[in-house]
N, C-alpha and C. Protein backbone atom coordinates (compact mmCIF):
# COMPACT_ATOMS: atom_id res chain seq x y z
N UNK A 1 -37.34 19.51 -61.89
CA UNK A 1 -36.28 18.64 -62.34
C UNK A 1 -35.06 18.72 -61.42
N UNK A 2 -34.88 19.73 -60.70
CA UNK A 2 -33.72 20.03 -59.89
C UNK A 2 -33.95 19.33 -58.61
N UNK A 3 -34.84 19.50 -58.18
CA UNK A 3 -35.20 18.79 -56.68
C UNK A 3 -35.25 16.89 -57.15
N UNK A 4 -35.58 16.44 -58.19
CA UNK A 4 -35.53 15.24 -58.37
C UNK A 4 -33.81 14.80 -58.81
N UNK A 5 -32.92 15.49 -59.43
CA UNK A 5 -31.71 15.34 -59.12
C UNK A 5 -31.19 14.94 -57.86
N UNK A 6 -31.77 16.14 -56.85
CA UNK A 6 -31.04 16.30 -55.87
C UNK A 6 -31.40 15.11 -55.14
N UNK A 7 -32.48 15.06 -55.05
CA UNK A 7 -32.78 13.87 -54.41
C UNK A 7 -32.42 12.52 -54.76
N UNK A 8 -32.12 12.03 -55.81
CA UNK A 8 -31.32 11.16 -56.66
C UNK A 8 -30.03 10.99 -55.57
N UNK A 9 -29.22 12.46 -55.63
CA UNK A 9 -28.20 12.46 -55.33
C UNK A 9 -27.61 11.98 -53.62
N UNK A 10 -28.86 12.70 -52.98
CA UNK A 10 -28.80 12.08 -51.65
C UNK A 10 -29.47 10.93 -51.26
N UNK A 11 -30.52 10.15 -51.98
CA UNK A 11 -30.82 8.57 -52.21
C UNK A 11 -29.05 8.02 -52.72
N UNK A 12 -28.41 8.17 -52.99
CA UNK A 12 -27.28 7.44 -53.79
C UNK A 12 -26.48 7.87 -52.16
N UNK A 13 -25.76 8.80 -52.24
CA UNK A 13 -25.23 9.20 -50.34
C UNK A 13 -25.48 8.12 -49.94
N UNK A 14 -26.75 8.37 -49.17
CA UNK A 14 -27.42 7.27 -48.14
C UNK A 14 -26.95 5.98 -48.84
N UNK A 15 -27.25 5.35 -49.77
CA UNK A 15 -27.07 4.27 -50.01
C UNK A 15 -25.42 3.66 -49.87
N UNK A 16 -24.88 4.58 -50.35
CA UNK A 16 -23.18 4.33 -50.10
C UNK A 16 -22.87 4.45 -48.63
N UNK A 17 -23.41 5.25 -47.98
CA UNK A 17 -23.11 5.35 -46.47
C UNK A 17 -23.54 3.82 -45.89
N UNK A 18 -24.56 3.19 -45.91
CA UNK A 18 -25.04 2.05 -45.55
C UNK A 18 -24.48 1.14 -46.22
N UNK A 19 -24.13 0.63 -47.15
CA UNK A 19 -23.33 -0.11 -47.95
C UNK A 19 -21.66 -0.44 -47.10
N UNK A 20 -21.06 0.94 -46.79
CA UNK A 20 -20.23 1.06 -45.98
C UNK A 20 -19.87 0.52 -44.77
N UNK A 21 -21.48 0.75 -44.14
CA UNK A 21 -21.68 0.76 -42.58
C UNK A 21 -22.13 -0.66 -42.47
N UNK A 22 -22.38 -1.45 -43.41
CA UNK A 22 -22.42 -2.84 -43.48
C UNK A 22 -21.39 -3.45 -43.55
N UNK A 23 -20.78 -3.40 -44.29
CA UNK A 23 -19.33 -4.29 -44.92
C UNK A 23 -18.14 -3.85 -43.34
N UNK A 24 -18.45 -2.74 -42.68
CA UNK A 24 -17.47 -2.58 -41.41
C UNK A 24 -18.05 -3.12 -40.46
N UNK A 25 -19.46 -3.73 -40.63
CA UNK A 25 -20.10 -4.31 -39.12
C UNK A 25 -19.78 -5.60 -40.32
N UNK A 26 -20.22 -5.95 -40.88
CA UNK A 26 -19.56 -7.61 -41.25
C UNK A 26 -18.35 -7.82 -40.88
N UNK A 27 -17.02 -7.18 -41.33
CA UNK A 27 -16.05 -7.65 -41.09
C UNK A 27 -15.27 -7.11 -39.22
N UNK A 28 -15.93 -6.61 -39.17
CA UNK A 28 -16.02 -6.81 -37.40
C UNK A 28 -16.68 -7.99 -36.80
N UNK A 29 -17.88 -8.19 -37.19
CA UNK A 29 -18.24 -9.75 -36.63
C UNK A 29 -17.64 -10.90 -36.65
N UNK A 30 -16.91 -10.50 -38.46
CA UNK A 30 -16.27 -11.70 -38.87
C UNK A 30 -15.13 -12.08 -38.41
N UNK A 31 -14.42 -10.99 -38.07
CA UNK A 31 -12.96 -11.60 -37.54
C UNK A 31 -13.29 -11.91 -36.01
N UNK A 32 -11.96 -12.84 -35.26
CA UNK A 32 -11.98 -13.78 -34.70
C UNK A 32 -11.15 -12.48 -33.24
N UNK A 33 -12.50 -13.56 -31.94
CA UNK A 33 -12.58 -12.26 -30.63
C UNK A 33 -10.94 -12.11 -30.04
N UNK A 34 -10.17 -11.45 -29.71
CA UNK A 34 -9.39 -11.13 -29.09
C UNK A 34 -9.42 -11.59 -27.58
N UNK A 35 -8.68 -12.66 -27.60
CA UNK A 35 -8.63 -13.33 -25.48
C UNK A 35 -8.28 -12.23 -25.42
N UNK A 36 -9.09 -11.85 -24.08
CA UNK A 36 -8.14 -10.89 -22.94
C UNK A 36 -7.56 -12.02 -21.74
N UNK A 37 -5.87 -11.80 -21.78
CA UNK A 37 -5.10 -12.35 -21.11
C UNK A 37 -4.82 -10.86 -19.82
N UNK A 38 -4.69 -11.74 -18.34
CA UNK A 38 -4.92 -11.10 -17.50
C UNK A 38 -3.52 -11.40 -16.94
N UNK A 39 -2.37 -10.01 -16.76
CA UNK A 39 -1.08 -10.15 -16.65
C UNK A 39 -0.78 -10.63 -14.42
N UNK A 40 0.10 -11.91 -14.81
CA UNK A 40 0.21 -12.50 -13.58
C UNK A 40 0.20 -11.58 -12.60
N UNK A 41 0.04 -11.61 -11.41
CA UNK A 41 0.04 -11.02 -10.42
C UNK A 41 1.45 -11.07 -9.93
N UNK A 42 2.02 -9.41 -9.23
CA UNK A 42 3.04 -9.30 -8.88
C UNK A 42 3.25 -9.20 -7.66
N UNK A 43 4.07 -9.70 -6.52
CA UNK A 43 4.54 -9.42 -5.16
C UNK A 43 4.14 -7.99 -5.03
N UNK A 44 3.81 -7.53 -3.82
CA UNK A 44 3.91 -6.50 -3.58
C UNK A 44 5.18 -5.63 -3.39
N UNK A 45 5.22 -4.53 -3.80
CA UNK A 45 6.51 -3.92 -3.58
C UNK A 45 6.68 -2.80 -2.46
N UNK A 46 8.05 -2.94 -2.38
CA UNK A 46 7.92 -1.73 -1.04
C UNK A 46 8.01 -0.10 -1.79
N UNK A 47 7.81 0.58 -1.06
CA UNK A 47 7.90 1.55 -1.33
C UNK A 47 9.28 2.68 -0.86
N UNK A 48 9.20 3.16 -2.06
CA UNK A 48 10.73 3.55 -1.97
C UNK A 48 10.28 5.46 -2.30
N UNK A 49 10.74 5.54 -0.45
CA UNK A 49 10.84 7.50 -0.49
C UNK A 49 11.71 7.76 0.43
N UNK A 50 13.33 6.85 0.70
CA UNK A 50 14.40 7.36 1.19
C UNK A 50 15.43 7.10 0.39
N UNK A 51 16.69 7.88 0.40
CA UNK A 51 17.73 7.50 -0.60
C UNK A 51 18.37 6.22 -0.07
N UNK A 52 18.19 5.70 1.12
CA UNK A 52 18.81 4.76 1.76
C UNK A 52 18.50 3.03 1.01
N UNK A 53 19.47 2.82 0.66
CA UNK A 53 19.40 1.50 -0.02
C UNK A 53 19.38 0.43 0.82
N UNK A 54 18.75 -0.86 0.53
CA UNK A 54 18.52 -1.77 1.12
C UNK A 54 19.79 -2.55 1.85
N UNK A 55 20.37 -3.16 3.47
CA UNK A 55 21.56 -3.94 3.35
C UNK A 55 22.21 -3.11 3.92
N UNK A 56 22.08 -2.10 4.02
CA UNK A 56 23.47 -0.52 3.84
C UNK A 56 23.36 -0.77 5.49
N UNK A 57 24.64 -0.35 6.15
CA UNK A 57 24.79 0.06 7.77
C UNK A 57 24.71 1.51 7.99
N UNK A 58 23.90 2.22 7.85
CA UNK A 58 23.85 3.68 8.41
C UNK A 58 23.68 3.70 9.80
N UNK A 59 24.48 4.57 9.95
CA UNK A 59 24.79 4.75 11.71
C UNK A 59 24.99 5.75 12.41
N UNK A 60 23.86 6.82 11.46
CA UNK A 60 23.62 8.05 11.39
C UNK A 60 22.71 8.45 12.31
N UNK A 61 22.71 8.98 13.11
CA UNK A 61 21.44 9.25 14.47
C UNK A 61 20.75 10.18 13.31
N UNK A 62 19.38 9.77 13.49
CA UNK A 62 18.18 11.12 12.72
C UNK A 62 17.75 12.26 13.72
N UNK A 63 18.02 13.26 13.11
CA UNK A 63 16.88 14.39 14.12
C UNK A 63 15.63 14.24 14.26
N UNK A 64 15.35 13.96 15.55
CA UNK A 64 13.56 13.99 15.67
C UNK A 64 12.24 14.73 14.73
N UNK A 65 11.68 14.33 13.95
CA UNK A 65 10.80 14.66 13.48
C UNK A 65 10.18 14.15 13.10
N UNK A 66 8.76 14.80 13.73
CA UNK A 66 7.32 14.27 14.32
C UNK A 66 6.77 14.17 12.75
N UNK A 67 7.13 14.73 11.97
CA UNK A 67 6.17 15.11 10.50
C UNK A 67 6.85 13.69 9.63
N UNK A 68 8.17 13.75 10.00
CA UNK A 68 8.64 12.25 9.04
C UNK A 68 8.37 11.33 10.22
N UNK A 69 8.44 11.04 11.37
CA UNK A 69 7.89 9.91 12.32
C UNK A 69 6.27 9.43 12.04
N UNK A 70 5.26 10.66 11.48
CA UNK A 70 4.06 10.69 11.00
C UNK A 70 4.25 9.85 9.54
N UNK A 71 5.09 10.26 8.59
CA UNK A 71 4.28 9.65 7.52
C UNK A 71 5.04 8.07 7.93
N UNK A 72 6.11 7.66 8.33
CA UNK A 72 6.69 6.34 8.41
C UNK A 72 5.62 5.68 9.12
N UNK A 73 4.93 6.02 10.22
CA UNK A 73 3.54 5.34 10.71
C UNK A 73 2.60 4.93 9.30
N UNK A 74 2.58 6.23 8.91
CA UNK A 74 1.08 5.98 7.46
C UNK A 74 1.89 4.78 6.94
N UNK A 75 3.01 4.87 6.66
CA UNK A 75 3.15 3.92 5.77
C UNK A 75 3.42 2.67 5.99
N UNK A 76 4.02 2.50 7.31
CA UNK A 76 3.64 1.02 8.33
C UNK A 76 2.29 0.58 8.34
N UNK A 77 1.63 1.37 8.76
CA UNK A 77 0.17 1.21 8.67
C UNK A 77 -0.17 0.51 7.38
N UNK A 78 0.41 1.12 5.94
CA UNK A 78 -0.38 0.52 4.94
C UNK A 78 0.25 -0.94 4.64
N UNK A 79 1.62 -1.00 5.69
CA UNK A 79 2.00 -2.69 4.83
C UNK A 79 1.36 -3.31 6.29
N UNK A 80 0.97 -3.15 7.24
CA UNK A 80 0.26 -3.56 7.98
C UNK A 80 -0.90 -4.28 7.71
N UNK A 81 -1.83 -3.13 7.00
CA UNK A 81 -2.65 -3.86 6.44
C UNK A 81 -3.02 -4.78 5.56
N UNK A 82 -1.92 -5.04 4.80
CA UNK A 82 -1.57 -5.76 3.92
C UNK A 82 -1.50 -7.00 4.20
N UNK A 83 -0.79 -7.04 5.68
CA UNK A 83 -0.20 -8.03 6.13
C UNK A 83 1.28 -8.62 5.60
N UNK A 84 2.18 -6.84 5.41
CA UNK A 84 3.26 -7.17 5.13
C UNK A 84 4.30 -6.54 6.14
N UNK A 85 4.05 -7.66 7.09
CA UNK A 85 4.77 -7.44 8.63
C UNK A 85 5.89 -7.42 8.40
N UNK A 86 6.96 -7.49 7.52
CA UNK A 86 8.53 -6.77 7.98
C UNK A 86 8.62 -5.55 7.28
N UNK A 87 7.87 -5.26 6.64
CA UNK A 87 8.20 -4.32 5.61
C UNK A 87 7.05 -3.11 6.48
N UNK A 88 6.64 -3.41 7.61
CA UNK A 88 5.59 -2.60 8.76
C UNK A 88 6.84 -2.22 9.74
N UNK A 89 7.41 -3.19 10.16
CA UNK A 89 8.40 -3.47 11.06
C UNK A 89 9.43 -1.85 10.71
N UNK A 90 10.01 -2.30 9.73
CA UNK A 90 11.13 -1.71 9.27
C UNK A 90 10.31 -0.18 9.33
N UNK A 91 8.99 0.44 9.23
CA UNK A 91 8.80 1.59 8.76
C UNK A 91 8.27 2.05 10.34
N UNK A 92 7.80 1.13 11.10
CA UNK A 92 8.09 1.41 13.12
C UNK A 92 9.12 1.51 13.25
N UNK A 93 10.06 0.72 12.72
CA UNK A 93 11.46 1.36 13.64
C UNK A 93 12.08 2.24 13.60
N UNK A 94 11.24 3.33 11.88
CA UNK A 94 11.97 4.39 11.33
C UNK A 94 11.47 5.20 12.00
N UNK A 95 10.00 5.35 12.07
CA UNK A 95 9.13 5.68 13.34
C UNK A 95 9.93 6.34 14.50
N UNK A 96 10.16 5.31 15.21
CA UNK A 96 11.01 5.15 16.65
C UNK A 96 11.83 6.04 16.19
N UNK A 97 12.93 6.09 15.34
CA UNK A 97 14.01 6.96 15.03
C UNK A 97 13.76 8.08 15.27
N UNK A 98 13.04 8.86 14.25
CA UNK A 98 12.76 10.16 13.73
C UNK A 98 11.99 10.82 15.72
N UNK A 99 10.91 9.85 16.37
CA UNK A 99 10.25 10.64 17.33
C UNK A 99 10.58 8.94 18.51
N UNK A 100 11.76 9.34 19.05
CA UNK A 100 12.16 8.22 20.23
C UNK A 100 10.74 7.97 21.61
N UNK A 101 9.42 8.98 21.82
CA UNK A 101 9.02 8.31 22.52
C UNK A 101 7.60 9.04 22.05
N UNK A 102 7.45 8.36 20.99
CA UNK A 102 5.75 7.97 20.36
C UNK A 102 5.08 6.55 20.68
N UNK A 103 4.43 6.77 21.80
CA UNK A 103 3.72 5.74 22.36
C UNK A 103 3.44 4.52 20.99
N UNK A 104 2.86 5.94 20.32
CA UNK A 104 1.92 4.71 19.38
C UNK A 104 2.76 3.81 18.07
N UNK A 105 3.87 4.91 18.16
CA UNK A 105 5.26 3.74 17.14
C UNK A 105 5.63 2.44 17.87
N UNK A 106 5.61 2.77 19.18
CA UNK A 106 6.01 1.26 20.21
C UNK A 106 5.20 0.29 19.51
N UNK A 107 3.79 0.90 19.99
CA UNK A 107 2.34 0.24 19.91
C UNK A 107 2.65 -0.67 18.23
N UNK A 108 2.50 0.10 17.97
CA UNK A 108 2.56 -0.77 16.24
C UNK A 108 3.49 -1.24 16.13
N UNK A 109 5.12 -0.83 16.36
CA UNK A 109 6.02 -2.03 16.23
C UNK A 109 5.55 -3.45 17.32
N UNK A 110 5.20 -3.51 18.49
CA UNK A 110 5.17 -4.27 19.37
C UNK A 110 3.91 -5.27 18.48
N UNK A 111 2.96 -5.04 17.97
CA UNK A 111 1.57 -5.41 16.94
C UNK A 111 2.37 -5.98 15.81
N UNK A 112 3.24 -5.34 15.09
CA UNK A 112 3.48 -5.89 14.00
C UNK A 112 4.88 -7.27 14.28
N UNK A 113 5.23 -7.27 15.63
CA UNK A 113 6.07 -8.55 15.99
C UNK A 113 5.31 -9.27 16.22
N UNK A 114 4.01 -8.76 16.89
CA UNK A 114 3.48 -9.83 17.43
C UNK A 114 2.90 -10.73 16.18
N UNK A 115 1.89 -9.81 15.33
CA UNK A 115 1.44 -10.82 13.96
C UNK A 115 2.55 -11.42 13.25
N UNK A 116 3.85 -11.03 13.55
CA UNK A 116 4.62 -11.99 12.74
C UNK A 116 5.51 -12.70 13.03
N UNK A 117 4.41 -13.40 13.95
CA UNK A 117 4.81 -14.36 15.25
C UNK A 117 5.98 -14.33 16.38
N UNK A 118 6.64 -13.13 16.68
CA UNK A 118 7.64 -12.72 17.35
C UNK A 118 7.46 -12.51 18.61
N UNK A 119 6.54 -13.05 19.28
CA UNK A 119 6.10 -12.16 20.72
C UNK A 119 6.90 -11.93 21.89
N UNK A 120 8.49 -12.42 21.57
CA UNK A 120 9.64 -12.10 22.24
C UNK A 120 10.11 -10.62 22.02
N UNK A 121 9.99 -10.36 20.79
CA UNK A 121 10.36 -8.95 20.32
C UNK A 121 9.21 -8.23 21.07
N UNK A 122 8.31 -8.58 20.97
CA UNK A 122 7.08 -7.41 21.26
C UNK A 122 7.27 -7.08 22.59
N UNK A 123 7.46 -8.03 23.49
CA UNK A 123 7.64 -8.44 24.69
C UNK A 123 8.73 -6.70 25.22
N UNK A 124 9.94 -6.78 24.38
CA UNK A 124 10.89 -6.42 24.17
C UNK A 124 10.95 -4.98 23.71
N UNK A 125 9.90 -4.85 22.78
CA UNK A 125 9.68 -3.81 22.61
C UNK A 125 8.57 -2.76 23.54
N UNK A 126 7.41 -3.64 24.07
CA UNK A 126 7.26 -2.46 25.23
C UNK A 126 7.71 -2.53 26.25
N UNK A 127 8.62 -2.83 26.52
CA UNK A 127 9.86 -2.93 28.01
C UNK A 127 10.83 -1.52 27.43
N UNK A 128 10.85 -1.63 26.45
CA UNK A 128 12.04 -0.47 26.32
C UNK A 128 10.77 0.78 26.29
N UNK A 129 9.94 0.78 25.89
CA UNK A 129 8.96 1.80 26.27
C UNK A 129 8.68 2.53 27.17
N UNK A 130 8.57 1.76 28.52
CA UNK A 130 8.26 1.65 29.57
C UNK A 130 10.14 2.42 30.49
N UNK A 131 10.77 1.65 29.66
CA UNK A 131 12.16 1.80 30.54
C UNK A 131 12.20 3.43 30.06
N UNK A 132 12.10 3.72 28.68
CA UNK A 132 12.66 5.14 28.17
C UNK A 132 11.64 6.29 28.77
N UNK A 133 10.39 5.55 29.30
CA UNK A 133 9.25 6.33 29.27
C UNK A 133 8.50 6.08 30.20
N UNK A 134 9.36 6.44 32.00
CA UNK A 134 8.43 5.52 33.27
C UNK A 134 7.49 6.16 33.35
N UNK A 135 7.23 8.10 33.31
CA UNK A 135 5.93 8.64 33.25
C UNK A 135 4.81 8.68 32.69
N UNK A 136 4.79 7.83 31.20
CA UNK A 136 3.81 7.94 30.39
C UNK A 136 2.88 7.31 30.95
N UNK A 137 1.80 7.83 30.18
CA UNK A 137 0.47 7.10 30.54
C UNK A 137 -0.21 6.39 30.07
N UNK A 138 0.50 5.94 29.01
CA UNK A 138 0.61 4.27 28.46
C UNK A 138 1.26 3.12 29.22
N UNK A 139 1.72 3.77 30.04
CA UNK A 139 2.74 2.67 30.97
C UNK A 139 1.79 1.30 31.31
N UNK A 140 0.46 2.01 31.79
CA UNK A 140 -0.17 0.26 32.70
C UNK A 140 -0.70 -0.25 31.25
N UNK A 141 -1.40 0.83 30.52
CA UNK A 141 -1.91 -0.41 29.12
C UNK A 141 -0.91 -0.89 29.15
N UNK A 142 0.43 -0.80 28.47
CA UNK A 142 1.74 -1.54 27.86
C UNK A 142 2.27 -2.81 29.03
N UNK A 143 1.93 -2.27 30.27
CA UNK A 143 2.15 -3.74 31.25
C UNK A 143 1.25 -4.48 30.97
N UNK A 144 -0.30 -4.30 30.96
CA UNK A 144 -1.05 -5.18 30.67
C UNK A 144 -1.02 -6.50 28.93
N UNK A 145 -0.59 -5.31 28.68
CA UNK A 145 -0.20 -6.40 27.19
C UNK A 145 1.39 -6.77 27.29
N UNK A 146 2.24 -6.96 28.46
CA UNK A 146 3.06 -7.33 28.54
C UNK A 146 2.61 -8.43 28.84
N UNK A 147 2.09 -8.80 30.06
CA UNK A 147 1.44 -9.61 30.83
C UNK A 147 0.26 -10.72 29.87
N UNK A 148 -0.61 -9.91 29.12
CA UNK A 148 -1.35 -10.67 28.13
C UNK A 148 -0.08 -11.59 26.94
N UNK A 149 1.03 -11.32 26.63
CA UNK A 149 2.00 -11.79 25.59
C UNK A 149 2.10 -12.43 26.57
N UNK A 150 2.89 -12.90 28.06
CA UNK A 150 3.42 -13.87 28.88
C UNK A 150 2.76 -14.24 28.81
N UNK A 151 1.60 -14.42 28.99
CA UNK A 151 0.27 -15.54 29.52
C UNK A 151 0.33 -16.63 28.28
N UNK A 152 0.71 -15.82 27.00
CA UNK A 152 0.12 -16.66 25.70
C UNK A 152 1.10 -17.16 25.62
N UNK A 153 2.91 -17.12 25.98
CA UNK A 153 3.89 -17.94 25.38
C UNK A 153 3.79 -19.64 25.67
């Protein structure tokens, strides 16, 4: 008689559990689907890791350093790729600042005038390369793409 109770008791369980588990899958089906709205797309933004505010005239000479001349490249590099040539520009010239004769800050500022259609600047910019830096051994590449920018004006 005890085992037929019990069993009573967990036939009745089960049955309330499913009873349950119905009426929450009905009224999940039943109500009405939720649009997913997909939030507009935003401009890209620059990235902000100097206290220096936008506009401002600082006219502060920087001490050379190769470790902040390094990440201002990385991060030219990434609006580069982007194809967000002033905002590349501006992080070569910080470049230039921090390490005055890093071939390859020329190199990428002179690249990022050129994609953004400036090839007077670029022009301009490996001439001062060349002027600050007659021994390097970038000198004939940097004439040759002097010479390749004249050809194309």
């Amino acid at each position: 008689m005890d085992l037929q109770r019990n069993y009573y008791r967990f036939c009745t369980i089960v049955q309330f559990s499913l009873v349950v588990t119905f009426f929450t899958i009905l009224s999940l089906l039943s109500s009405p689907p939720v649009a997913a709205q997909s939030p507009a797309p935003r401009p890209p933004e620059l990235i902000r890791d100097t206290d220096v505010a936008d506009n401002t005239d600082v006219s502060v000479v920087k001490e050379p350093d190769p470790a902040l001349s390094e990440k201002s490249l990385s991060i030219g590099d990434f609006y580069f790729k982007r194809k967000n040539y002033e905002a590349a520009i501006g992080r070569y010239i910080e470049a230039i600042e921090y390490q005055p004769g890093s071939p390859r800050a020329y190199d990428a500022l002179a690249r990022a005038y050129e994609k953004n259609a400036n090839p007077d600047k670029a022009i301009e910019t490996y001439r001062q390369f060349i002027e600050k830096n007659p021994n390097s051994p970038k000198r004939a590449e940097f004439q040759g793409k002097i010479a390749r920018l004249e050809k194309s004006r």
